[in-house]
C-alpha atoms as a PDB file:
ATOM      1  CA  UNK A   1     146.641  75.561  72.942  1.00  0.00           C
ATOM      2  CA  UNK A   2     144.389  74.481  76.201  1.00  0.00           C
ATOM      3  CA  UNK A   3     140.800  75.543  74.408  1.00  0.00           C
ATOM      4  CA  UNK A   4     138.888  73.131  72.646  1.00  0.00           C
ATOM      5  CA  UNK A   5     136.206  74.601  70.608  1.00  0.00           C
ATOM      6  CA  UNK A   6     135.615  71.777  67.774  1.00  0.00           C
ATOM      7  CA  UNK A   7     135.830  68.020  67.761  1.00  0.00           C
ATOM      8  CA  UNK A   8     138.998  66.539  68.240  1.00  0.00           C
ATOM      9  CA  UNK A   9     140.590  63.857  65.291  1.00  0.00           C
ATOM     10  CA  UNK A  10     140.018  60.618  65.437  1.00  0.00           C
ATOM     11  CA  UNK A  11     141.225  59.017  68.782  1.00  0.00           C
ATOM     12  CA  UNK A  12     142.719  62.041  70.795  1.00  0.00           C
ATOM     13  CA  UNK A  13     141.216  61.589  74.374  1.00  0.00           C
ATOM     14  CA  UNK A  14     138.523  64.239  74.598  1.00  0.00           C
ATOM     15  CA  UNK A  15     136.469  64.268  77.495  1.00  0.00           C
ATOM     16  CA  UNK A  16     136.174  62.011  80.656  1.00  0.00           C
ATOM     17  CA  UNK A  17     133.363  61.765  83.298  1.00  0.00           C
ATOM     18  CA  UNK A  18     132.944  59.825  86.575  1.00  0.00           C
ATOM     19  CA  UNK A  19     130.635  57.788  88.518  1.00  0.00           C
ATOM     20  CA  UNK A  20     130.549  58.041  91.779  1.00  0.00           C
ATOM     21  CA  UNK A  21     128.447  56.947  94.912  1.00  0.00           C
ATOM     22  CA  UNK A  22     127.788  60.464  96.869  1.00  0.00           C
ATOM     23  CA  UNK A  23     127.653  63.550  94.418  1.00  0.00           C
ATOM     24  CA  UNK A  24     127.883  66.244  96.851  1.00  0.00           C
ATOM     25  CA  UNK A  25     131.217  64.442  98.151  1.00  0.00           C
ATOM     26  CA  UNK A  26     132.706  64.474  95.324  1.00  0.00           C
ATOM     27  CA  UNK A  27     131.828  68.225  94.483  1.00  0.00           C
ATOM     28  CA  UNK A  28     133.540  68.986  97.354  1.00  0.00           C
ATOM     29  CA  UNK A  29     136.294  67.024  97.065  1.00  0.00           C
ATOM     30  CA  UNK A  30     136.949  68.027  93.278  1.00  0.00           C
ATOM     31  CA  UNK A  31     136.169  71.892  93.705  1.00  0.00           C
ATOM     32  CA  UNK A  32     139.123  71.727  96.858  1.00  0.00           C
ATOM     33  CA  UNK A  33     141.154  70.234  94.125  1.00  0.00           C
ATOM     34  CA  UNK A  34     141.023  71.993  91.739  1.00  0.00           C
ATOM     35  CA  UNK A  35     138.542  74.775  91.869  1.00  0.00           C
ATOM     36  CA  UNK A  36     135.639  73.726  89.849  1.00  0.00           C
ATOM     37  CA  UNK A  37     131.883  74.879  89.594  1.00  0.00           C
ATOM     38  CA  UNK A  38     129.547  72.959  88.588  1.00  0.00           C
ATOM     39  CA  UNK A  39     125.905  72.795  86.473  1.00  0.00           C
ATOM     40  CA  UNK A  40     123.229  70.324  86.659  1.00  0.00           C
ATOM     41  CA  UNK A  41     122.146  68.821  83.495  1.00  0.00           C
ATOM     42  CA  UNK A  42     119.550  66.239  82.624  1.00  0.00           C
ATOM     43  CA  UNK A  43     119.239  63.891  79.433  1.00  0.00           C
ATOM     44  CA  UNK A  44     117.342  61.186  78.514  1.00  0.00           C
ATOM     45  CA  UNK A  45     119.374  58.476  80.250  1.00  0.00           C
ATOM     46  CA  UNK A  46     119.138  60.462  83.708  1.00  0.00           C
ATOM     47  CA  UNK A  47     120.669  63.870  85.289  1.00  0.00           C
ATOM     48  CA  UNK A  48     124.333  64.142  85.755  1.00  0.00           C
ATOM     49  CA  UNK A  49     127.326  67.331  86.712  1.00  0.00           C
ATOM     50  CA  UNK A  50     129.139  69.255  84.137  1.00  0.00           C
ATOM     51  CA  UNK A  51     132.430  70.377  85.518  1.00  0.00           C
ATOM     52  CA  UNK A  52     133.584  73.754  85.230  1.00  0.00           C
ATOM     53  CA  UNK A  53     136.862  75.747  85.081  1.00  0.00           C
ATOM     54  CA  UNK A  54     135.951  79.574  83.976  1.00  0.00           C
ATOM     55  CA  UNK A  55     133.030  78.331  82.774  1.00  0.00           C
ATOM     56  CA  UNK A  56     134.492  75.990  80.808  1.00  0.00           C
ATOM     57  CA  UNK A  57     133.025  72.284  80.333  1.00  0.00           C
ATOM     58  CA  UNK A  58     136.181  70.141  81.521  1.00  0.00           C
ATOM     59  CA  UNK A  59     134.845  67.127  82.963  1.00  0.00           C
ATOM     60  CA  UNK A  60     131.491  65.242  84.460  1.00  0.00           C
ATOM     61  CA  UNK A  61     130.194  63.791  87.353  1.00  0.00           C
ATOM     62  CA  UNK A  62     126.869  61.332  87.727  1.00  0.00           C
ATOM     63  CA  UNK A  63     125.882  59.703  90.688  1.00  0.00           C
ATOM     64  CA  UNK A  64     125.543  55.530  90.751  1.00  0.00           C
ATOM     65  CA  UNK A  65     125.176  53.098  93.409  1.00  0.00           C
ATOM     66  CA  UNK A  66     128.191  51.695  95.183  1.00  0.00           C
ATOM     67  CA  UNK A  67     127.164  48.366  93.499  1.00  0.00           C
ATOM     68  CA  UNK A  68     127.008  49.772  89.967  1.00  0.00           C
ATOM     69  CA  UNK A  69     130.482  51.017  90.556  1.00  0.00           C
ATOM     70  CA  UNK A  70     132.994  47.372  90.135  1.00  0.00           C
ATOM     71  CA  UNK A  71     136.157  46.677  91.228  1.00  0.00           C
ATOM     72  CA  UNK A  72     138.906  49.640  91.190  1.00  0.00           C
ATOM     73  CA  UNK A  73     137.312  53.010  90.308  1.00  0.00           C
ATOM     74  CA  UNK A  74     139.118  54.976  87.725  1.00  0.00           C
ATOM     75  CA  UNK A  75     137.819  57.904  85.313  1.00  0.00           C
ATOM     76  CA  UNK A  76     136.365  56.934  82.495  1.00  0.00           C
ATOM     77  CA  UNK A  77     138.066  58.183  79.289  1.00  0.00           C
ATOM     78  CA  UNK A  78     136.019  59.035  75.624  1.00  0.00           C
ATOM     79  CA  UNK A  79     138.272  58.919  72.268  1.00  0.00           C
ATOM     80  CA  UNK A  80     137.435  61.220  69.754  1.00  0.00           C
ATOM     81  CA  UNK A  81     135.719  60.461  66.323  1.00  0.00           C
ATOM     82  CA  UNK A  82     133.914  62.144  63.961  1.00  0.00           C
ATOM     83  CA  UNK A  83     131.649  58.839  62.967  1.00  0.00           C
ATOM     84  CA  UNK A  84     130.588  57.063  66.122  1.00  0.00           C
ATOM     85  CA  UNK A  85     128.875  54.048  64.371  1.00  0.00           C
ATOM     86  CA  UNK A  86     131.725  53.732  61.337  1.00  0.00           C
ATOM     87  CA  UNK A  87     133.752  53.246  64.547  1.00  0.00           C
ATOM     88  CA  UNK A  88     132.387  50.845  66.556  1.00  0.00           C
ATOM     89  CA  UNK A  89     132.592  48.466  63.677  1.00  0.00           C
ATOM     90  CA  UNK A  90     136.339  49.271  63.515  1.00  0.00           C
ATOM     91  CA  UNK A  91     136.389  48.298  67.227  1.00  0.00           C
ATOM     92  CA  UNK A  92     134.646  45.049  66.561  1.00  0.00           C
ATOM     93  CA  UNK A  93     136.340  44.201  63.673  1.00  0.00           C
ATOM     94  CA  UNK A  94     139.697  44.798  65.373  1.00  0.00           C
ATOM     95  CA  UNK A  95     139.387  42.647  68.096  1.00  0.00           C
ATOM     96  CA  UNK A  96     137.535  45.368  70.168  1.00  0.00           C
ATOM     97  CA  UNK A  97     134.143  44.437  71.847  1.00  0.00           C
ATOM     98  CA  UNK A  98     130.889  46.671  71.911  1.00  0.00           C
ATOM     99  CA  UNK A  99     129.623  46.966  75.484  1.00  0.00           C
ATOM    100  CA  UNK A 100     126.784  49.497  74.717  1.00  0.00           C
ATOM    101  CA  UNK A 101     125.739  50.594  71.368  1.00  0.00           C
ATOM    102  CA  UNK A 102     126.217  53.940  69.181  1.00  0.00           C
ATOM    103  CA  UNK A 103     123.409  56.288  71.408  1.00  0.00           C
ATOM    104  CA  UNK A 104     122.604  60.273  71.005  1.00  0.00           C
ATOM    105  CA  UNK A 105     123.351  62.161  74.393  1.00  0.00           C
ATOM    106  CA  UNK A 106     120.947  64.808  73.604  1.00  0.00           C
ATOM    107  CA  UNK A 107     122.268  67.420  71.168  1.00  0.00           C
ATOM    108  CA  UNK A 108     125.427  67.275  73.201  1.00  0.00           C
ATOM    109  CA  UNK A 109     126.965  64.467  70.882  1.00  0.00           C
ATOM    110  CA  UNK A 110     126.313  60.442  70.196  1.00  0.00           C
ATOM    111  CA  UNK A 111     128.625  57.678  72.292  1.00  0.00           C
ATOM    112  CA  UNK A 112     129.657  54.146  72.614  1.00  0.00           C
ATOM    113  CA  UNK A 113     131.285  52.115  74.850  1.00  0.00           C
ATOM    114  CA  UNK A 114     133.283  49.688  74.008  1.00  0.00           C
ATOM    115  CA  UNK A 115     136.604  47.450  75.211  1.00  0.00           C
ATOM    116  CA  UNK A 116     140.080  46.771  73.937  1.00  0.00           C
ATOM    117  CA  UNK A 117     141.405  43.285  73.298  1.00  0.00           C
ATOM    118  CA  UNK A 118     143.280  43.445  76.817  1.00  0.00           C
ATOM    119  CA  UNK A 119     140.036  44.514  79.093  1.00  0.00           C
ATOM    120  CA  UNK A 120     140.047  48.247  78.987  1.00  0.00           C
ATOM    121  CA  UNK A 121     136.938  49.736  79.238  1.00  0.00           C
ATOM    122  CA  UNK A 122     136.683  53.422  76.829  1.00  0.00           C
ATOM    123  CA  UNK A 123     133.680  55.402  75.192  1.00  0.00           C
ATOM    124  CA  UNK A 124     133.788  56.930  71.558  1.00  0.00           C
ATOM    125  CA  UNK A 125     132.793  60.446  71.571  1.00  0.00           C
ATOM    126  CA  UNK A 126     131.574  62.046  68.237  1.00  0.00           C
ATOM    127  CA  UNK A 127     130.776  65.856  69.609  1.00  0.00           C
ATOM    128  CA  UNK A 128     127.957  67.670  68.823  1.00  0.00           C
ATOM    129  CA  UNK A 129     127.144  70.820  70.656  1.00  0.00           C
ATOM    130  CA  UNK A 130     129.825  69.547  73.405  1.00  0.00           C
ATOM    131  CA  UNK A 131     132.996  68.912  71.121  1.00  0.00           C
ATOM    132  CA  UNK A 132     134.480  67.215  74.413  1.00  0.00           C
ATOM    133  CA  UNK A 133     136.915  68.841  77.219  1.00  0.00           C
ATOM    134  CA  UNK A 134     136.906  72.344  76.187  1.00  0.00           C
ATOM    135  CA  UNK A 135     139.835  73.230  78.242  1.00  0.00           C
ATOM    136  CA  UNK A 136     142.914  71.274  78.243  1.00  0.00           C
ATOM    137  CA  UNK A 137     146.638  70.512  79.139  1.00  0.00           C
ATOM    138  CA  UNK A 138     146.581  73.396  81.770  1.00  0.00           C
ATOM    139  CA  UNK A 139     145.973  73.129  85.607  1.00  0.00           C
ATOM    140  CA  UNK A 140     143.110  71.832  86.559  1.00  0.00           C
ATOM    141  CA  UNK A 141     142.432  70.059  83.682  1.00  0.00           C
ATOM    142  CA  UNK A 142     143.040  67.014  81.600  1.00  0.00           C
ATOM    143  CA  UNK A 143     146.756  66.357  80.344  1.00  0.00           C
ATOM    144  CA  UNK A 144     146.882  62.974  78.971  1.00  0.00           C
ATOM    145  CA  UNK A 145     145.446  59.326  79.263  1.00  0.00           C
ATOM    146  CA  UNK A 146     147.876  56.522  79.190  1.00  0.00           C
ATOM    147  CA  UNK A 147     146.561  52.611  79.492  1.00  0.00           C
ATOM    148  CA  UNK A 148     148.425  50.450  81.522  1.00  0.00           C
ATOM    149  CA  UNK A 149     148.096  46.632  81.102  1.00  0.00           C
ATOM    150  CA  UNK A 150     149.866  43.202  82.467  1.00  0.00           C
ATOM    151  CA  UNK A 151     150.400  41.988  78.610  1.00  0.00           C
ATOM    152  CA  UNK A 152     150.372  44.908  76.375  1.00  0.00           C
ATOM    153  CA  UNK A 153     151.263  43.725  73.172  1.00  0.00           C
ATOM    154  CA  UNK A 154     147.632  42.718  72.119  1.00  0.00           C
ATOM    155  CA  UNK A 155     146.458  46.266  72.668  1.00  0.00           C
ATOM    156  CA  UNK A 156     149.119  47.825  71.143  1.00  0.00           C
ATOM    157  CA  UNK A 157     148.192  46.217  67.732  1.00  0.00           C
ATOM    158  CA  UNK A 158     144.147  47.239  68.462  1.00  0.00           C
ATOM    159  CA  UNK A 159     145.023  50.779  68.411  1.00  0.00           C
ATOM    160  CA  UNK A 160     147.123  51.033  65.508  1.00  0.00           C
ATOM    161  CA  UNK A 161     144.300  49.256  63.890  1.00  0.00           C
ATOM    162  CA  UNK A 162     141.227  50.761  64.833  1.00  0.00           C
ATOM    163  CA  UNK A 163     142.700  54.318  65.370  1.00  0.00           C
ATOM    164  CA  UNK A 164     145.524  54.661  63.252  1.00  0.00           C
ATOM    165  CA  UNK A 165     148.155  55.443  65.961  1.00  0.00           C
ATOM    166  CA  UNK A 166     151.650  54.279  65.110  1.00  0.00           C
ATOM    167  CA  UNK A 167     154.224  53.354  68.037  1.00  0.00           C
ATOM    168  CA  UNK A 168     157.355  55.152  69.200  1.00  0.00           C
ATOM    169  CA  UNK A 169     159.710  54.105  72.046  1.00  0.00           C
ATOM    170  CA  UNK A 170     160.988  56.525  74.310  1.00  0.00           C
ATOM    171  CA  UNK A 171     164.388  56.340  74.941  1.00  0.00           C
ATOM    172  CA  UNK A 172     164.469  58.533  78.313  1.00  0.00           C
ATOM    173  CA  UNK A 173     163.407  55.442  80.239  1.00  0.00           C
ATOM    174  CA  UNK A 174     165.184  52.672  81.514  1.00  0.00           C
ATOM    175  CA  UNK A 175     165.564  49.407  78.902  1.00  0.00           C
ATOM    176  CA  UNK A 176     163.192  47.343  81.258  1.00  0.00           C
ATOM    177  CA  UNK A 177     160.272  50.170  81.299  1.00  0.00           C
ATOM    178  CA  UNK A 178     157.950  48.583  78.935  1.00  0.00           C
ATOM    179  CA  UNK A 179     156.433  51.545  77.554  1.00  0.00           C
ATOM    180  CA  UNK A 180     155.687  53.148  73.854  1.00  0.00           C
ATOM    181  CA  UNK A 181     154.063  55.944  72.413  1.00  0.00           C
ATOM    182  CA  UNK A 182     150.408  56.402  70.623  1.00  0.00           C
ATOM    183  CA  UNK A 183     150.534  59.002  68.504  1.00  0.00           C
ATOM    184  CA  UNK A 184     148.082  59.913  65.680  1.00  0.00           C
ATOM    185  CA  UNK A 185     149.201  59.892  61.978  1.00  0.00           C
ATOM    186  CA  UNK A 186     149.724  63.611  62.083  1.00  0.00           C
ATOM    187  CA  UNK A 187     152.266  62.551  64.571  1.00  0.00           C
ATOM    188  CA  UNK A 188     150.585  64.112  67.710  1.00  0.00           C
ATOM    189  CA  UNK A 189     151.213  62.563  70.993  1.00  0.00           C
ATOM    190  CA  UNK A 190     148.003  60.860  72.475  1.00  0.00           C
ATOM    191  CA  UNK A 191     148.665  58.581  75.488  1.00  0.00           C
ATOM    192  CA  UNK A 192     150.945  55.919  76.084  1.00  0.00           C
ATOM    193  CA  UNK A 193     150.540  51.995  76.494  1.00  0.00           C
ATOM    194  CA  UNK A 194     152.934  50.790  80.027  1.00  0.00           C
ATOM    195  CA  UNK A 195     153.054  47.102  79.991  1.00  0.00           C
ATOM    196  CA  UNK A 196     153.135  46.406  84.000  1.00  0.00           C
ATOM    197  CA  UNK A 197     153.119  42.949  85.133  1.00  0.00           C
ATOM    198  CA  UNK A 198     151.810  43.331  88.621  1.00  0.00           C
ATOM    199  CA  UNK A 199     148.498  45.058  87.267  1.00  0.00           C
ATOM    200  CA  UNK A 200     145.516  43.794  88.395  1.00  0.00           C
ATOM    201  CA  UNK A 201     143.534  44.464  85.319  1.00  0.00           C
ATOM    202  CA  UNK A 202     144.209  46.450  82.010  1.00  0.00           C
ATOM    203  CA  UNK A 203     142.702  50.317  82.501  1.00  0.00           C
ATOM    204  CA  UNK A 204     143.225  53.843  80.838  1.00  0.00           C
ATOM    205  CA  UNK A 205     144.999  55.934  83.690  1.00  0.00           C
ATOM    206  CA  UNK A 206     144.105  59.729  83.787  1.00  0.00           C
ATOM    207  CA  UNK A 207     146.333  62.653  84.450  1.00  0.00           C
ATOM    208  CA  UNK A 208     145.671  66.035  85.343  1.00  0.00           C
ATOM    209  CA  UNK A 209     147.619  68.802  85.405  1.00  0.00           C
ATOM    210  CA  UNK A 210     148.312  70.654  88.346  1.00  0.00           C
ATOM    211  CA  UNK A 211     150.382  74.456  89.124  1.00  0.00           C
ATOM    212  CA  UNK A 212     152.045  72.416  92.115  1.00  0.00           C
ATOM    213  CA  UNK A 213     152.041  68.832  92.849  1.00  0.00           C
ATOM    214  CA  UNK A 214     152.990  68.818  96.604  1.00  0.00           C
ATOM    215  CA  UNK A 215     150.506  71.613  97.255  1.00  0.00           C
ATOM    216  CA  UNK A 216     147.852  69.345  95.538  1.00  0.00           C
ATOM    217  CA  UNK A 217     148.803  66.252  97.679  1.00  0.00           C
ATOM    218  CA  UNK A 218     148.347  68.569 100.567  1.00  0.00           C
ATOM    219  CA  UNK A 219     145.123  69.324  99.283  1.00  0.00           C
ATOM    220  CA  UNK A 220     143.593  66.243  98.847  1.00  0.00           C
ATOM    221  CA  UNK A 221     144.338  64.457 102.040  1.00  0.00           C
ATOM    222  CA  UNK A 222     142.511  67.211 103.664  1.00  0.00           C
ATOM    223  CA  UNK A 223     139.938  66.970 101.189  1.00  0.00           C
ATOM    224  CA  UNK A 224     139.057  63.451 102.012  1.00  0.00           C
ATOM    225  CA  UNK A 225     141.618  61.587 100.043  1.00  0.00           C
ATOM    226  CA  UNK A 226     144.562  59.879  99.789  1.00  0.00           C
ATOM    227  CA  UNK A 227     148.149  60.439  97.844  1.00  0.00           C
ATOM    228  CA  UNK A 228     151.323  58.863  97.058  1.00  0.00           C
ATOM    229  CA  UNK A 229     154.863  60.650  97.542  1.00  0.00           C
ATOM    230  CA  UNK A 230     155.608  63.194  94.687  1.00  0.00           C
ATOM    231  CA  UNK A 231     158.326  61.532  92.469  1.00  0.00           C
ATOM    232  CA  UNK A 232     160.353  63.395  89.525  1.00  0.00           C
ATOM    233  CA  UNK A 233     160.230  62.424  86.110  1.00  0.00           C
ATOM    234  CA  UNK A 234     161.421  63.648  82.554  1.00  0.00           C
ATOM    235  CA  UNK A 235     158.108  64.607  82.112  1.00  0.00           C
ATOM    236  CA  UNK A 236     157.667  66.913  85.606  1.00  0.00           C
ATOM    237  CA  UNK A 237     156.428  66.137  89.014  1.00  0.00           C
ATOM    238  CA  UNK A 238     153.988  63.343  89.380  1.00  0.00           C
ATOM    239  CA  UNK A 239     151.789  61.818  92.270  1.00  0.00           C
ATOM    240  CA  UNK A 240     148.647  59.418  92.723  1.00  0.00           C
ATOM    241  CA  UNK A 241     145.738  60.547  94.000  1.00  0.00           C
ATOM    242  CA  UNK A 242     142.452  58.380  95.244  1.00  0.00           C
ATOM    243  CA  UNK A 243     139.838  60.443  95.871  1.00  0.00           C
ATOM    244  CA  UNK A 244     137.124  59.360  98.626  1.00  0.00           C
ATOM    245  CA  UNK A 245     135.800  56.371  96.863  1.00  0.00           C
ATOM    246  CA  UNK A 246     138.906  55.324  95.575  1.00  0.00           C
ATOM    247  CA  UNK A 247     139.356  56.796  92.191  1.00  0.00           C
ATOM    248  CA  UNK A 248     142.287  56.042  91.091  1.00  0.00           C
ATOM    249  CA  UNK A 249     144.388  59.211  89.309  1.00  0.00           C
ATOM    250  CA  UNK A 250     147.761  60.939  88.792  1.00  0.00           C
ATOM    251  CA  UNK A 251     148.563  64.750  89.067  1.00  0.00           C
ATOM    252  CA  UNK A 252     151.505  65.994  87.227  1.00  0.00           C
ATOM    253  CA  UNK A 253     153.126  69.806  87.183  1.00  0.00           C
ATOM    254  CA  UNK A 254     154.988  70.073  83.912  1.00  0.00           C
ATOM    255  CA  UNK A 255     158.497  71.818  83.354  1.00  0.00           C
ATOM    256  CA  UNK A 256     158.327  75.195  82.763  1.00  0.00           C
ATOM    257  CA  UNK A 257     158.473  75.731  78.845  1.00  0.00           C
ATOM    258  CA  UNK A 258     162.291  77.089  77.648  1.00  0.00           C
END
């Protein structure tokens, strides 16, 4: 089921925003992507851009200064909870470090951001009157979140511990692929941890789902960007994107369902 309407359990990826240098860019770019409107809002730590499919919050957009913006750009991911503070002490306690502390976003909910043992930078999300993305795994919208690290193994135990998620394998990939499975207790799929040895730093990759990869690779090199080849996988047809200020994200057209 794509729409959201209440708060996600604890530690499903729920809603993901941006920073970028030039807003009105990256309208343009995004809309050409994928077809979204947009509306201004303002809180009390400065104005940013819902994202909109059918009128549907999906995603944001604030503006920051090139400097403000560090190293590789990537979209920054929020994991659902229904106690923000309650937590951030699991985070700490864990392993986990606080970067900014439990904060109300207006009545839309209260956040935190925080990092894994490894590096990865994430927010906590505890929804009030935005439960998070309220459209989901369709196109043009958020499918999944998977972090990919040079030396996995310490993250892997931080997430079972602060979050619950237990660890599967997944025997469709090679024996080398260092990959496993989150999944919450109720046994829902919620990202993935890829152990990659060549990675420059540990991040949270996001994927959205597209109707048709190659036509969205079209797409966004005349938008501005840039994109890898399309490759096949178990999973459907993937390719990176990096959008004018070199965001870093993957687009992904499913299998049809049997």
């Amino acid at each position: 089921m794509s729409e959201i309407s209440t708060n996600q359990p604890l530690g499903t990826p729920t809603w993901i925003d941006l920073a970028v240098p030039d807003l009105d860019r990256a309208k343009a770019f995004y809309r050409a992507l994928f077809g979204w409107e947009y509306a201004e809002r303002s809180t009390a730590t400065g104005p940013f851009t819902m994202c909109l499919l059918r009128g549907r919050r999906v995603a944001a957009l604030r503006a920051a200064s090139a400097a403000d913006i560090e190293g590789e750009s990537w979209w920054h991911m929020y994991l659902a909870t229904d106690d923000c503070d309650a937590t951030a002490k699991r985070i700490t306690d864990g392993g986990g470090t606080l970067l900014t502390p439990p904060s109300d976003v207006a009545d839309l909910g209260r956040t935190a951001v925080v990092a894994d043992p490894v590096g990865a930078h994430f927010s906590l999300w505890e929804g009030g009157t935005l439960p998070g993305c309220e459209l989901v795994n369709e196109p043009c919208t958020l499918v999944r979140n998977d972090l990919v690290a040079p030396a996995p193994g310490p993250a892997r135990r931080f997430y079972t511990g602060a979050f619950d998620f237990t660890l599967d394998g997944n025997d469709t990939l090679p024996p080398d692929f260092d990959f496993t499975f989150l999944r919450r207790p109720d046994g829902h799929e919620v990202g993935g941890v890829f152990g990659d040895p060549a990675a420059a730093a540990a991040r949270w990759q996001t994927v959205f789902e597209v109707a048709d990869t190659d036509d969205l690779v079209a797409r966004a090199v005349a938008a501005g960007g840039t994109a890898g080849t399309p490759s096949d996988l178990p999973y459907g047809r993937i390719a990176e994107i990096t959008d004018p200020f070199g965001t870093l994200f993957n687009v992904i057209t499913r299998p049809a369902a049997a």
